[in-house]
N, C-alpha and C. Protein backbone atom coordinates (compact mmCIF):
# COMPACT_ATOMS: atom_id res chain seq x y z
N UNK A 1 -5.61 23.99 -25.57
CA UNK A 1 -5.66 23.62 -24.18
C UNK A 1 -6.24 24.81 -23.41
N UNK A 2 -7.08 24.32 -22.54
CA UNK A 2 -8.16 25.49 -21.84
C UNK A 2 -6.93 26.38 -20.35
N UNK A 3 -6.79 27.47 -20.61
CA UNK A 3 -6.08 27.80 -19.71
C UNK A 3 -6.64 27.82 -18.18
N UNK A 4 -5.59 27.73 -17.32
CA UNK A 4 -5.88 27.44 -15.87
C UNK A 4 -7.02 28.59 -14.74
N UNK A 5 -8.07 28.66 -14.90
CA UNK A 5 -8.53 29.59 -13.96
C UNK A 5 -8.18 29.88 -12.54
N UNK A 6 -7.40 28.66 -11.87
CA UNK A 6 -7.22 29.09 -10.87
C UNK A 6 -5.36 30.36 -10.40
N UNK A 7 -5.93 31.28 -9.82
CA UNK A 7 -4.79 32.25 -9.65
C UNK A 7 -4.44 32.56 -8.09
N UNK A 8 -3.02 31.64 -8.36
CA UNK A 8 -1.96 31.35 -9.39
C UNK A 8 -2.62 29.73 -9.72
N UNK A 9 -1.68 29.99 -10.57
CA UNK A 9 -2.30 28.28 -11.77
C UNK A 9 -1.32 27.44 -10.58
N UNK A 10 -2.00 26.51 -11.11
CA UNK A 10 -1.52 25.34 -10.53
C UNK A 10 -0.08 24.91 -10.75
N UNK A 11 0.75 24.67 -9.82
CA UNK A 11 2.34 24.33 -9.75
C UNK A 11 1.97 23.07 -11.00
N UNK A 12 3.62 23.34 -11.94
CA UNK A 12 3.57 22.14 -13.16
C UNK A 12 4.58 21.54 -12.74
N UNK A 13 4.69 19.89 -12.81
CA UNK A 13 5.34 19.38 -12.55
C UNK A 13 5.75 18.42 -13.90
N UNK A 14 7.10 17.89 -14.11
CA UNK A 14 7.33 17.54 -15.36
C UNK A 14 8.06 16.32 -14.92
N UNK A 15 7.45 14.99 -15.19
CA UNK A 15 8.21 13.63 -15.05
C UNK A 15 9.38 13.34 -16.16
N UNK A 16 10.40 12.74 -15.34
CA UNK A 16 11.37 12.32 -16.27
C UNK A 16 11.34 10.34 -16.31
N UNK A 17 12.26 10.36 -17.31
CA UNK A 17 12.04 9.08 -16.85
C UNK A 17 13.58 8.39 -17.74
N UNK A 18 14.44 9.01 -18.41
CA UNK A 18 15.49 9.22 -19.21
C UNK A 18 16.39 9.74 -18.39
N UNK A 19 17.54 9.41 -18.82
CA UNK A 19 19.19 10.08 -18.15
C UNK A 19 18.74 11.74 -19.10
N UNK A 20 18.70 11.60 -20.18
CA UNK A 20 18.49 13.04 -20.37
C UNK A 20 17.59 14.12 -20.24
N UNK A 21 16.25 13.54 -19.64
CA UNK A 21 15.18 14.87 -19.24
C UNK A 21 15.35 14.72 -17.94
N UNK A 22 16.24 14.19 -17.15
CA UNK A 22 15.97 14.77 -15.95
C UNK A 22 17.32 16.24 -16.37
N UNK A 23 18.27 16.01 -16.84
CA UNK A 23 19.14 17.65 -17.51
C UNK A 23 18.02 18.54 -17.86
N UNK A 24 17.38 17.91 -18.66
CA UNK A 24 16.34 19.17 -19.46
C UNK A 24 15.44 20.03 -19.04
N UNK A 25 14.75 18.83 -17.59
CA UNK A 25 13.84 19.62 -16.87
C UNK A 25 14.43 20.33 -15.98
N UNK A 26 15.54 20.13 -15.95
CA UNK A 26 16.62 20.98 -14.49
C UNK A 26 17.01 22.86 -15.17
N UNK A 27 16.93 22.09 -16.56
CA UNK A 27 17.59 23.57 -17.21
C UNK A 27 16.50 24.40 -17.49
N UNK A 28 15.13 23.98 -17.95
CA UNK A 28 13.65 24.64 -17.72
C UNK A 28 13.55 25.40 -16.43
N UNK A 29 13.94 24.83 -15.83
CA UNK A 29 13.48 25.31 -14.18
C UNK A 29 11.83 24.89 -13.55
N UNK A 30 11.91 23.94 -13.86
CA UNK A 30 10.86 23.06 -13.78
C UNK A 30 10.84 22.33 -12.01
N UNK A 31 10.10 21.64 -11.62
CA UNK A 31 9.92 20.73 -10.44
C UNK A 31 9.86 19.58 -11.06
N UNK A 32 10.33 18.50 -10.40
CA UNK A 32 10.76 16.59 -10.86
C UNK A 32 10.11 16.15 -10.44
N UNK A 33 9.57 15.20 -11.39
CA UNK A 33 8.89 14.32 -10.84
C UNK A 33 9.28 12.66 -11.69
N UNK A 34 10.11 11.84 -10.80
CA UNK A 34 10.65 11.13 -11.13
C UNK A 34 9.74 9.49 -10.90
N UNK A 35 9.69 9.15 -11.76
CA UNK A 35 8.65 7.89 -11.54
C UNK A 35 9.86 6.54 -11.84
N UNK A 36 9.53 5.58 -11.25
CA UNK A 36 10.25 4.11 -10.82
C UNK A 36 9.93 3.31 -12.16
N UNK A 37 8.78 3.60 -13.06
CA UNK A 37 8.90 2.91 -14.00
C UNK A 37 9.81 2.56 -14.79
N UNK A 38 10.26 3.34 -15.53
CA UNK A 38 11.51 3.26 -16.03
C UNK A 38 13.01 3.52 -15.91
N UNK A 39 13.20 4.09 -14.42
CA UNK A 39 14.28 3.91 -13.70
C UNK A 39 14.39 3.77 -12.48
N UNK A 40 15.25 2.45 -12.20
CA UNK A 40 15.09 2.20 -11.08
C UNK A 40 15.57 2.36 -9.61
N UNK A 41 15.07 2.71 -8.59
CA UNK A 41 15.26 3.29 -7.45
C UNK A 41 16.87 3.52 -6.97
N UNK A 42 17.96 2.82 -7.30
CA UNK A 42 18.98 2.62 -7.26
C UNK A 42 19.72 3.58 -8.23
N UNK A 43 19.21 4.17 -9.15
CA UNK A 43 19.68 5.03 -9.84
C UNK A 43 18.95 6.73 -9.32
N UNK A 44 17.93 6.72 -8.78
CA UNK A 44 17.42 8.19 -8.19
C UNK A 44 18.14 9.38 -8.12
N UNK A 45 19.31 8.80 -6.84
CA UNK A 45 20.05 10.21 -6.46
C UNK A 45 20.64 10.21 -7.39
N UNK A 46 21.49 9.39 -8.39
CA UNK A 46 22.84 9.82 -9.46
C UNK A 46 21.48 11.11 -10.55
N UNK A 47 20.17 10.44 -10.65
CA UNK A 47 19.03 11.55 -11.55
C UNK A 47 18.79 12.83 -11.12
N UNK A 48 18.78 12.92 -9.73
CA UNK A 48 18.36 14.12 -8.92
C UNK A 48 19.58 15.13 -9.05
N UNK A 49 21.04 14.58 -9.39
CA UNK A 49 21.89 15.31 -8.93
C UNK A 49 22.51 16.00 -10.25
N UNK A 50 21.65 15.12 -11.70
CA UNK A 50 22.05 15.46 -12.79
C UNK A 50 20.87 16.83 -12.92
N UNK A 51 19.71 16.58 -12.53
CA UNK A 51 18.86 17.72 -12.70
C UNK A 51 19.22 18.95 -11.52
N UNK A 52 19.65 18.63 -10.66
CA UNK A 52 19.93 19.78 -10.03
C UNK A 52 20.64 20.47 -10.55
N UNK A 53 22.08 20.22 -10.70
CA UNK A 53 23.55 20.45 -11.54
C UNK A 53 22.66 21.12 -12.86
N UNK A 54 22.08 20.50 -13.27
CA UNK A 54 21.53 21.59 -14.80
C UNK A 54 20.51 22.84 -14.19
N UNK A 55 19.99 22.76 -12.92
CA UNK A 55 18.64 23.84 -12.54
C UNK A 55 19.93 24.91 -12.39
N UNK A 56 21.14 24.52 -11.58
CA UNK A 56 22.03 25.49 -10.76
C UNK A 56 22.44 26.02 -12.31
N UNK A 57 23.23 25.23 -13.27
CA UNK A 57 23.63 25.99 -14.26
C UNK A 57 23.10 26.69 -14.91
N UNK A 58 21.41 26.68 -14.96
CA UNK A 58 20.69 27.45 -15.68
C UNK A 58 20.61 29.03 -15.37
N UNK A 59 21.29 29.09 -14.24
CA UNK A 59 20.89 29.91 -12.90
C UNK A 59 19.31 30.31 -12.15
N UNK A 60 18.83 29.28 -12.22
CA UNK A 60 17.17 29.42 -11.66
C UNK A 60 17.61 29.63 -10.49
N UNK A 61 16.75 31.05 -9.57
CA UNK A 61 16.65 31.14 -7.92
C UNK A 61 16.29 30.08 -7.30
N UNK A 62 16.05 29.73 -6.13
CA UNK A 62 15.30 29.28 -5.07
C UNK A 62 15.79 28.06 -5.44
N UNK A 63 15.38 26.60 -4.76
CA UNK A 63 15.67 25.44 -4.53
C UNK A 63 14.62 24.51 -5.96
N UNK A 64 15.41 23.84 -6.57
CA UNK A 64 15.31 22.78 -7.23
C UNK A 64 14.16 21.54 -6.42
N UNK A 65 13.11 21.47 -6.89
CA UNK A 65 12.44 20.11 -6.23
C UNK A 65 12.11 18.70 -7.00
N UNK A 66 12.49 17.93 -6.13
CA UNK A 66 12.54 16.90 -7.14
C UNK A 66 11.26 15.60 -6.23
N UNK A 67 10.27 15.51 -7.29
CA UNK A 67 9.45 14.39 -6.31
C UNK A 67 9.63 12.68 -6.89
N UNK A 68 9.24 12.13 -6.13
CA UNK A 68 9.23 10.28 -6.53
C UNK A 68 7.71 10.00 -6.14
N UNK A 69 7.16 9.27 -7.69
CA UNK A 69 6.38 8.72 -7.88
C UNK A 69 6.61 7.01 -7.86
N UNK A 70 5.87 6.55 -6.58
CA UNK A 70 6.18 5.50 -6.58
C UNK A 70 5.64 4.33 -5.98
N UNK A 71 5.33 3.06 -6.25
CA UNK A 71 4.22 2.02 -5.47
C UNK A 71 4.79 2.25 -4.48
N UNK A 72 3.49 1.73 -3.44
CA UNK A 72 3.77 1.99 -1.96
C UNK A 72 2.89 0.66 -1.06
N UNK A 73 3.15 0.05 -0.66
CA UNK A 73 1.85 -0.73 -0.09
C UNK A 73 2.75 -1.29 1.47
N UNK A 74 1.81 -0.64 2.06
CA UNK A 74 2.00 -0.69 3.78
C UNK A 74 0.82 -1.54 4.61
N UNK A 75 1.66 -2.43 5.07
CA UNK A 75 0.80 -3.87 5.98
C UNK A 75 1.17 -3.42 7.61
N UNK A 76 0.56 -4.65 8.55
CA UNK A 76 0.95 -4.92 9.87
C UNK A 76 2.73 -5.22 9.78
N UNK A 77 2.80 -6.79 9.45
CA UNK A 77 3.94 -7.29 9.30
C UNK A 77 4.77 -7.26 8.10
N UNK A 78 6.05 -7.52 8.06
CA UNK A 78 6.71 -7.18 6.46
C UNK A 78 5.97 -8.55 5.90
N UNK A 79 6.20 -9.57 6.10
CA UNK A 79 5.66 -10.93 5.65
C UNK A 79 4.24 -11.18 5.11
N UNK A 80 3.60 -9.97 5.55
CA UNK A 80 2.13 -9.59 4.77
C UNK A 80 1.97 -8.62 3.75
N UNK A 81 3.17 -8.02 4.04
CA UNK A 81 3.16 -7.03 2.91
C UNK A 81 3.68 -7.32 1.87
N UNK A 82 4.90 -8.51 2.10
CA UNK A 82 5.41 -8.78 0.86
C UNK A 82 4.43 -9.99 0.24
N UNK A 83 3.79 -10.47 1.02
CA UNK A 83 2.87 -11.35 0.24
C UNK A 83 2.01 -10.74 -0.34
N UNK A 84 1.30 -10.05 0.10
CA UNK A 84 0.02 -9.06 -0.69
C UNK A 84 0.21 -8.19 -1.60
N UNK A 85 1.39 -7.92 -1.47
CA UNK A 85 2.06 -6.73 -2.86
C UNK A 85 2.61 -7.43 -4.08
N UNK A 86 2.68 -8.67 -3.73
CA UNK A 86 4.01 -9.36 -5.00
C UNK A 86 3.11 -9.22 -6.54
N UNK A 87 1.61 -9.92 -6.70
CA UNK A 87 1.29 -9.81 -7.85
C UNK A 87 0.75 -8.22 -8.24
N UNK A 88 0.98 -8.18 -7.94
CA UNK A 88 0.71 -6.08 -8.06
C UNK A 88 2.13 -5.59 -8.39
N UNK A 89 2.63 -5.30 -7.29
CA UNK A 89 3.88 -5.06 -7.79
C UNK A 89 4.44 -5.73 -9.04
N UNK A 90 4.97 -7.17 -9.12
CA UNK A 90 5.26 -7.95 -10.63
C UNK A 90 4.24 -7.48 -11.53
N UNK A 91 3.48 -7.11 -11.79
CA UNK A 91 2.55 -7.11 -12.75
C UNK A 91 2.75 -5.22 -12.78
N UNK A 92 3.40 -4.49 -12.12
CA UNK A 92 3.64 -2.97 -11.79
C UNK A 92 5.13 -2.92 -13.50
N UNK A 93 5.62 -3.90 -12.56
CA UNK A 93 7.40 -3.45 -13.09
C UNK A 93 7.72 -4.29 -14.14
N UNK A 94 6.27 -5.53 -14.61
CA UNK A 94 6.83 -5.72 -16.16
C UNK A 94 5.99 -6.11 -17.05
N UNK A 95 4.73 -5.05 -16.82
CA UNK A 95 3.58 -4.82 -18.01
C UNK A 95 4.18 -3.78 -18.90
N UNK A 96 5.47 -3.48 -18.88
CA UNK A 96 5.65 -2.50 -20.20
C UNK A 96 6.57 -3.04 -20.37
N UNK A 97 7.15 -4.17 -21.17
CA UNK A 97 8.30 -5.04 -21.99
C UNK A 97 9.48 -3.93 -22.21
N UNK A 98 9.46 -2.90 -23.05
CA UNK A 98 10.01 -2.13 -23.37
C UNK A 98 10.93 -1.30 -21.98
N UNK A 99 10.67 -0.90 -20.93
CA UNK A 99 10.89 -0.66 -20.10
C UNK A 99 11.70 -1.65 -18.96
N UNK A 100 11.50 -2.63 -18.99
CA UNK A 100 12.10 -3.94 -18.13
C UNK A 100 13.66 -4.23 -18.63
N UNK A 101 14.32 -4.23 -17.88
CA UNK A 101 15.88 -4.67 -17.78
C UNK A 101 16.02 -6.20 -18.18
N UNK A 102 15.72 -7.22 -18.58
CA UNK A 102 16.32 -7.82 -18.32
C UNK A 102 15.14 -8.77 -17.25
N UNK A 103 15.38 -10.19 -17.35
CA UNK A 103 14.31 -10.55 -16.46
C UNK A 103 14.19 -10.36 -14.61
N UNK A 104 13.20 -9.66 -13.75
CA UNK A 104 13.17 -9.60 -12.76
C UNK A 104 12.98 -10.21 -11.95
N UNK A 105 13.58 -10.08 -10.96
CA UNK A 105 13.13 -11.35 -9.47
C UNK A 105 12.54 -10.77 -8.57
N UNK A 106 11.48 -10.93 -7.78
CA UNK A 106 10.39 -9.89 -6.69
C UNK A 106 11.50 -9.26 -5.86
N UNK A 107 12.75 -9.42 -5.64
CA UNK A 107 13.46 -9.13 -4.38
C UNK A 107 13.86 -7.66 -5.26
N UNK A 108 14.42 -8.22 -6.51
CA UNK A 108 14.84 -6.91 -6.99
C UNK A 108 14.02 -5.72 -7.67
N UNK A 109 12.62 -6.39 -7.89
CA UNK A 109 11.71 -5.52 -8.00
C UNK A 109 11.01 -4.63 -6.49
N UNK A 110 10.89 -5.69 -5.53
CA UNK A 110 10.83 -4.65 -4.13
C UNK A 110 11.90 -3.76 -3.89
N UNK A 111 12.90 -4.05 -4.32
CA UNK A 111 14.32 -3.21 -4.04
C UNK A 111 14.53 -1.48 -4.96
N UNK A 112 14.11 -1.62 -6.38
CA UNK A 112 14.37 -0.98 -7.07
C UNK A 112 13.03 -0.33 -7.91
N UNK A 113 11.61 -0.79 -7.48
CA UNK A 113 10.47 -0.32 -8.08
C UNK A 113 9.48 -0.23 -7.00
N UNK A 114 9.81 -0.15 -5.94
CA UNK A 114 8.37 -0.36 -5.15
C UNK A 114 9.03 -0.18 -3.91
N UNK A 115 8.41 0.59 -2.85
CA UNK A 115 8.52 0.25 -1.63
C UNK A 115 7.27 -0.56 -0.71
N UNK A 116 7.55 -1.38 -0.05
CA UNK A 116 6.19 -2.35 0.67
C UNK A 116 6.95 -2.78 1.87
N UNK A 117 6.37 -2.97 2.87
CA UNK A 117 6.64 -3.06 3.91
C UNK A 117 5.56 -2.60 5.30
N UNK A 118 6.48 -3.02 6.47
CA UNK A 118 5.41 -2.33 7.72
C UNK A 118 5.90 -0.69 7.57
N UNK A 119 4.77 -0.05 8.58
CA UNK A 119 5.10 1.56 8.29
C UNK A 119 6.47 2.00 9.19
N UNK A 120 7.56 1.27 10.02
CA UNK A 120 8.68 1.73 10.11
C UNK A 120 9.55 1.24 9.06
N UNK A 121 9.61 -0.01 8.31
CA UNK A 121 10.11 -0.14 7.05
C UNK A 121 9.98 0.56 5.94
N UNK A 122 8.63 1.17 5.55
CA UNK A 122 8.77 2.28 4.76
C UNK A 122 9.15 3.43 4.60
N UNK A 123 8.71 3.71 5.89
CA UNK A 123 9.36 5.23 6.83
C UNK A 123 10.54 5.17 6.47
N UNK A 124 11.32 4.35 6.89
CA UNK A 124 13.07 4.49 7.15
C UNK A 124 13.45 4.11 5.41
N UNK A 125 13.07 3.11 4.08
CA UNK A 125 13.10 3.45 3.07
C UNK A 125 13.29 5.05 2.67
N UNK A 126 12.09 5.17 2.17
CA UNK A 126 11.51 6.48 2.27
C UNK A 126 12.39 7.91 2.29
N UNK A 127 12.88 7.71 4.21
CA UNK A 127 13.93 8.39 4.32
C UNK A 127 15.10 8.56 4.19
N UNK A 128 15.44 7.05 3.84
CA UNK A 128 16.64 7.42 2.86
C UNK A 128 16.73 7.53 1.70
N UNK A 129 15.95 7.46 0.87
CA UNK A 129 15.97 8.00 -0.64
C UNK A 129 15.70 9.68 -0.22
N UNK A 130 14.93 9.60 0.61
CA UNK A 130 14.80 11.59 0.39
C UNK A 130 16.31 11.96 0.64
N UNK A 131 16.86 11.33 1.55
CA UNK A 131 18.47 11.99 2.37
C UNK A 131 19.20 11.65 0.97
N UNK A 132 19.10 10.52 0.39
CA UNK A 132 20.23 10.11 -0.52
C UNK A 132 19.76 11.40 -2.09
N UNK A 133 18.20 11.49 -2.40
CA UNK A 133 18.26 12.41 -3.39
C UNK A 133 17.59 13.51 -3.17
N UNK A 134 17.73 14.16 -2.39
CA UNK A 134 17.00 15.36 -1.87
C UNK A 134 15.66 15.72 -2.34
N UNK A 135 14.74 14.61 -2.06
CA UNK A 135 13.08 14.56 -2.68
C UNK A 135 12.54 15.70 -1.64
N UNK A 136 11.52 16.38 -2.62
CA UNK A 136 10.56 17.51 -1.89
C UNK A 136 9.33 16.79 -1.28
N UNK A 137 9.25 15.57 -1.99
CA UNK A 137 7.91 14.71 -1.80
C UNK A 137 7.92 13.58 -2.38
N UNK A 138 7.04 13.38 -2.04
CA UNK A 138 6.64 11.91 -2.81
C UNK A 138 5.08 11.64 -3.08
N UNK A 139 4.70 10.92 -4.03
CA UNK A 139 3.17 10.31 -4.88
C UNK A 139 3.50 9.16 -4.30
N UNK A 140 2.39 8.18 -3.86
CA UNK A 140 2.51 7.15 -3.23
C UNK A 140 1.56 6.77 -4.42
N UNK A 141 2.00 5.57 -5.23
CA UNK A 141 0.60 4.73 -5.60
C UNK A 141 0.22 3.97 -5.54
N UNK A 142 -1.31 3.63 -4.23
CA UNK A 142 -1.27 2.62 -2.95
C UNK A 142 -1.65 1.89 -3.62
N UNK A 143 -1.94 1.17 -4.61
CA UNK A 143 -2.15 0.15 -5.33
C UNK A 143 -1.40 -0.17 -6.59
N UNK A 144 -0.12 -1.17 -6.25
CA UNK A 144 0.45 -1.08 -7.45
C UNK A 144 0.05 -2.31 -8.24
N UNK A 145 -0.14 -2.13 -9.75
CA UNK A 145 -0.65 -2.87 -10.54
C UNK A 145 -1.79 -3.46 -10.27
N UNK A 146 -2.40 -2.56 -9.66
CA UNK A 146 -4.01 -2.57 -9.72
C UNK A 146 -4.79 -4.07 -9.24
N UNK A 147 -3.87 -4.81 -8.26
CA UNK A 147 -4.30 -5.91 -7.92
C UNK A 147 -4.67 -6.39 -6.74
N UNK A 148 -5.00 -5.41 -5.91
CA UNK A 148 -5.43 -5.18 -4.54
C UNK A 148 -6.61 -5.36 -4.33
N UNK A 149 -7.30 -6.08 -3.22
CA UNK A 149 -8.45 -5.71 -2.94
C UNK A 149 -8.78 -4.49 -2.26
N UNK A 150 -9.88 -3.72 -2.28
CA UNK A 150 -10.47 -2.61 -1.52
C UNK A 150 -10.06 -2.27 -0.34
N UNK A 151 -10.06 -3.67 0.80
CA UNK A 151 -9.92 -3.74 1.87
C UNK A 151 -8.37 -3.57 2.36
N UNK A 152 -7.78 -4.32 1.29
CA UNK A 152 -6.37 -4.05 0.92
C UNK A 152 -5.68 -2.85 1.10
N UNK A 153 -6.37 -2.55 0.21
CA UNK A 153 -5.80 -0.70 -0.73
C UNK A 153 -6.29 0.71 1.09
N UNK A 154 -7.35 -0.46 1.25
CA UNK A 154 -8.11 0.80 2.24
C UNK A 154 -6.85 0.80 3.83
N UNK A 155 -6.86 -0.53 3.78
CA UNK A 155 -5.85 -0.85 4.63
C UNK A 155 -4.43 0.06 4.70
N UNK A 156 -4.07 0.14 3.64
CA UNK A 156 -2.65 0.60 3.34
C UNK A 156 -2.59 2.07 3.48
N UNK A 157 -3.74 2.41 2.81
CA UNK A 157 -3.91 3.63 2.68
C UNK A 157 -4.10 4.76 4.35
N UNK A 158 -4.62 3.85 5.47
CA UNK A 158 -4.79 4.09 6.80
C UNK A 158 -3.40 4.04 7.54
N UNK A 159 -2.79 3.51 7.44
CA UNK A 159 -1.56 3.08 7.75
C UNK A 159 -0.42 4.15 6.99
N UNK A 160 -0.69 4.61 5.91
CA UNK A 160 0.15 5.50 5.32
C UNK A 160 -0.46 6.78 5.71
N UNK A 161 -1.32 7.14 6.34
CA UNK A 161 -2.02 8.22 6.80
C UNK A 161 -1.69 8.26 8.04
N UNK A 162 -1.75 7.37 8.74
CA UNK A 162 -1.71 7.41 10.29
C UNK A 162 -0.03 7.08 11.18
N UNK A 163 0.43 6.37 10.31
CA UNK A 163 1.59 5.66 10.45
C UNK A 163 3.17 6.35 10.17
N UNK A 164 3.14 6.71 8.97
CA UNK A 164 4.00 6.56 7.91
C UNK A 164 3.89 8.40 7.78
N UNK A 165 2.89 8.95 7.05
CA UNK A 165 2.91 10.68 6.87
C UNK A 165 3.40 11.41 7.73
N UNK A 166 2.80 10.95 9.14
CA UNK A 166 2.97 12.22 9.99
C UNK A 166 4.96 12.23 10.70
N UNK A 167 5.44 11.39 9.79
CA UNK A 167 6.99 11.44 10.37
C UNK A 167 7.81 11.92 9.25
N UNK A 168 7.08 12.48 8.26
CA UNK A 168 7.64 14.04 7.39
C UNK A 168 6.93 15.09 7.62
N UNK A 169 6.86 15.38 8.57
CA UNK A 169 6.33 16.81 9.12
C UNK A 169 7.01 17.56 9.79
């Protein structure tokens, strides 16, 4: 592997996606990066608090960061968003068989794999997963399951820029 020219190298970030690497990456002293695929949003903070608890025992300085990787798709109205996100999203949270609980219903896949909504519905999401698991950030990925149109994706993406970003600052 070609080492990093830029100095300092680039911050590494290490996804978990297991009850046990989020411990592992806590005891590395690593930064989180927790993705919705394989666990779902409802379980976050109990993950964040197992990797912290292992960063503190490791005794690593400074603050533990933990990010969420996660669909995002932001409309006008909720009623457009949940229409325009559903086959994206469904097609997000159970193209990997192996990974899926059990069969899903869109309510509990918006609930626990995806956030979609208008940009004060996401906002206020959002902010409570950061309050509930002390996220440094978040990866938005404005197209989930890749079933968006352009105009779509471009849409969302304006709205999460203009809307939605500038109220974590």
């Amino acid at each position: 592997m070609p080492r990093p020219v830029q100095k300092p190298h680039p911050p590494i970030r290490i996804a978990a996606s297991q009850p046990d690497t989020y411990e592992a990456i806590g005891r590395l002293g690593y930064p989180l990066f927790s993705a919705v695929r394989a666990s779902p949003l409802g379980e976050l903070a109990g993950h964040t608090r197992t990797y912290r608890a292992a960063w503190q025992a490791a005794g690593h300085t400074g603050e533990p960061q933990a990010y969420l990787q996660v669909p995002v798709y932001v409309a006008e109205t909720q009623e457009r968003a949940l229409a325009e996100a559903e086959a994206g999203l469904m097609r997000f949270a159970t193209y990997r068989a192996d990974l899926v609980r059990g069969p899903l219903t869109y309510a509990e896949v918006q609930r626990e794999k995806g956030i979609v909504g208008t940009p004060d519905s996401v906002t206020a999401r959002l902010m409570q997963l950061r309050y509930e698991a002390q996220l440094a950030g978040v990866s938005a990925e404005i197209n989930p399951g890749s079933m968006l149109s352009h105009a779509q994706v471009m849409s969302s993406l304006r709205l999460w820029c203009q809307e939605v970003m500038p109220r974590f600052k």
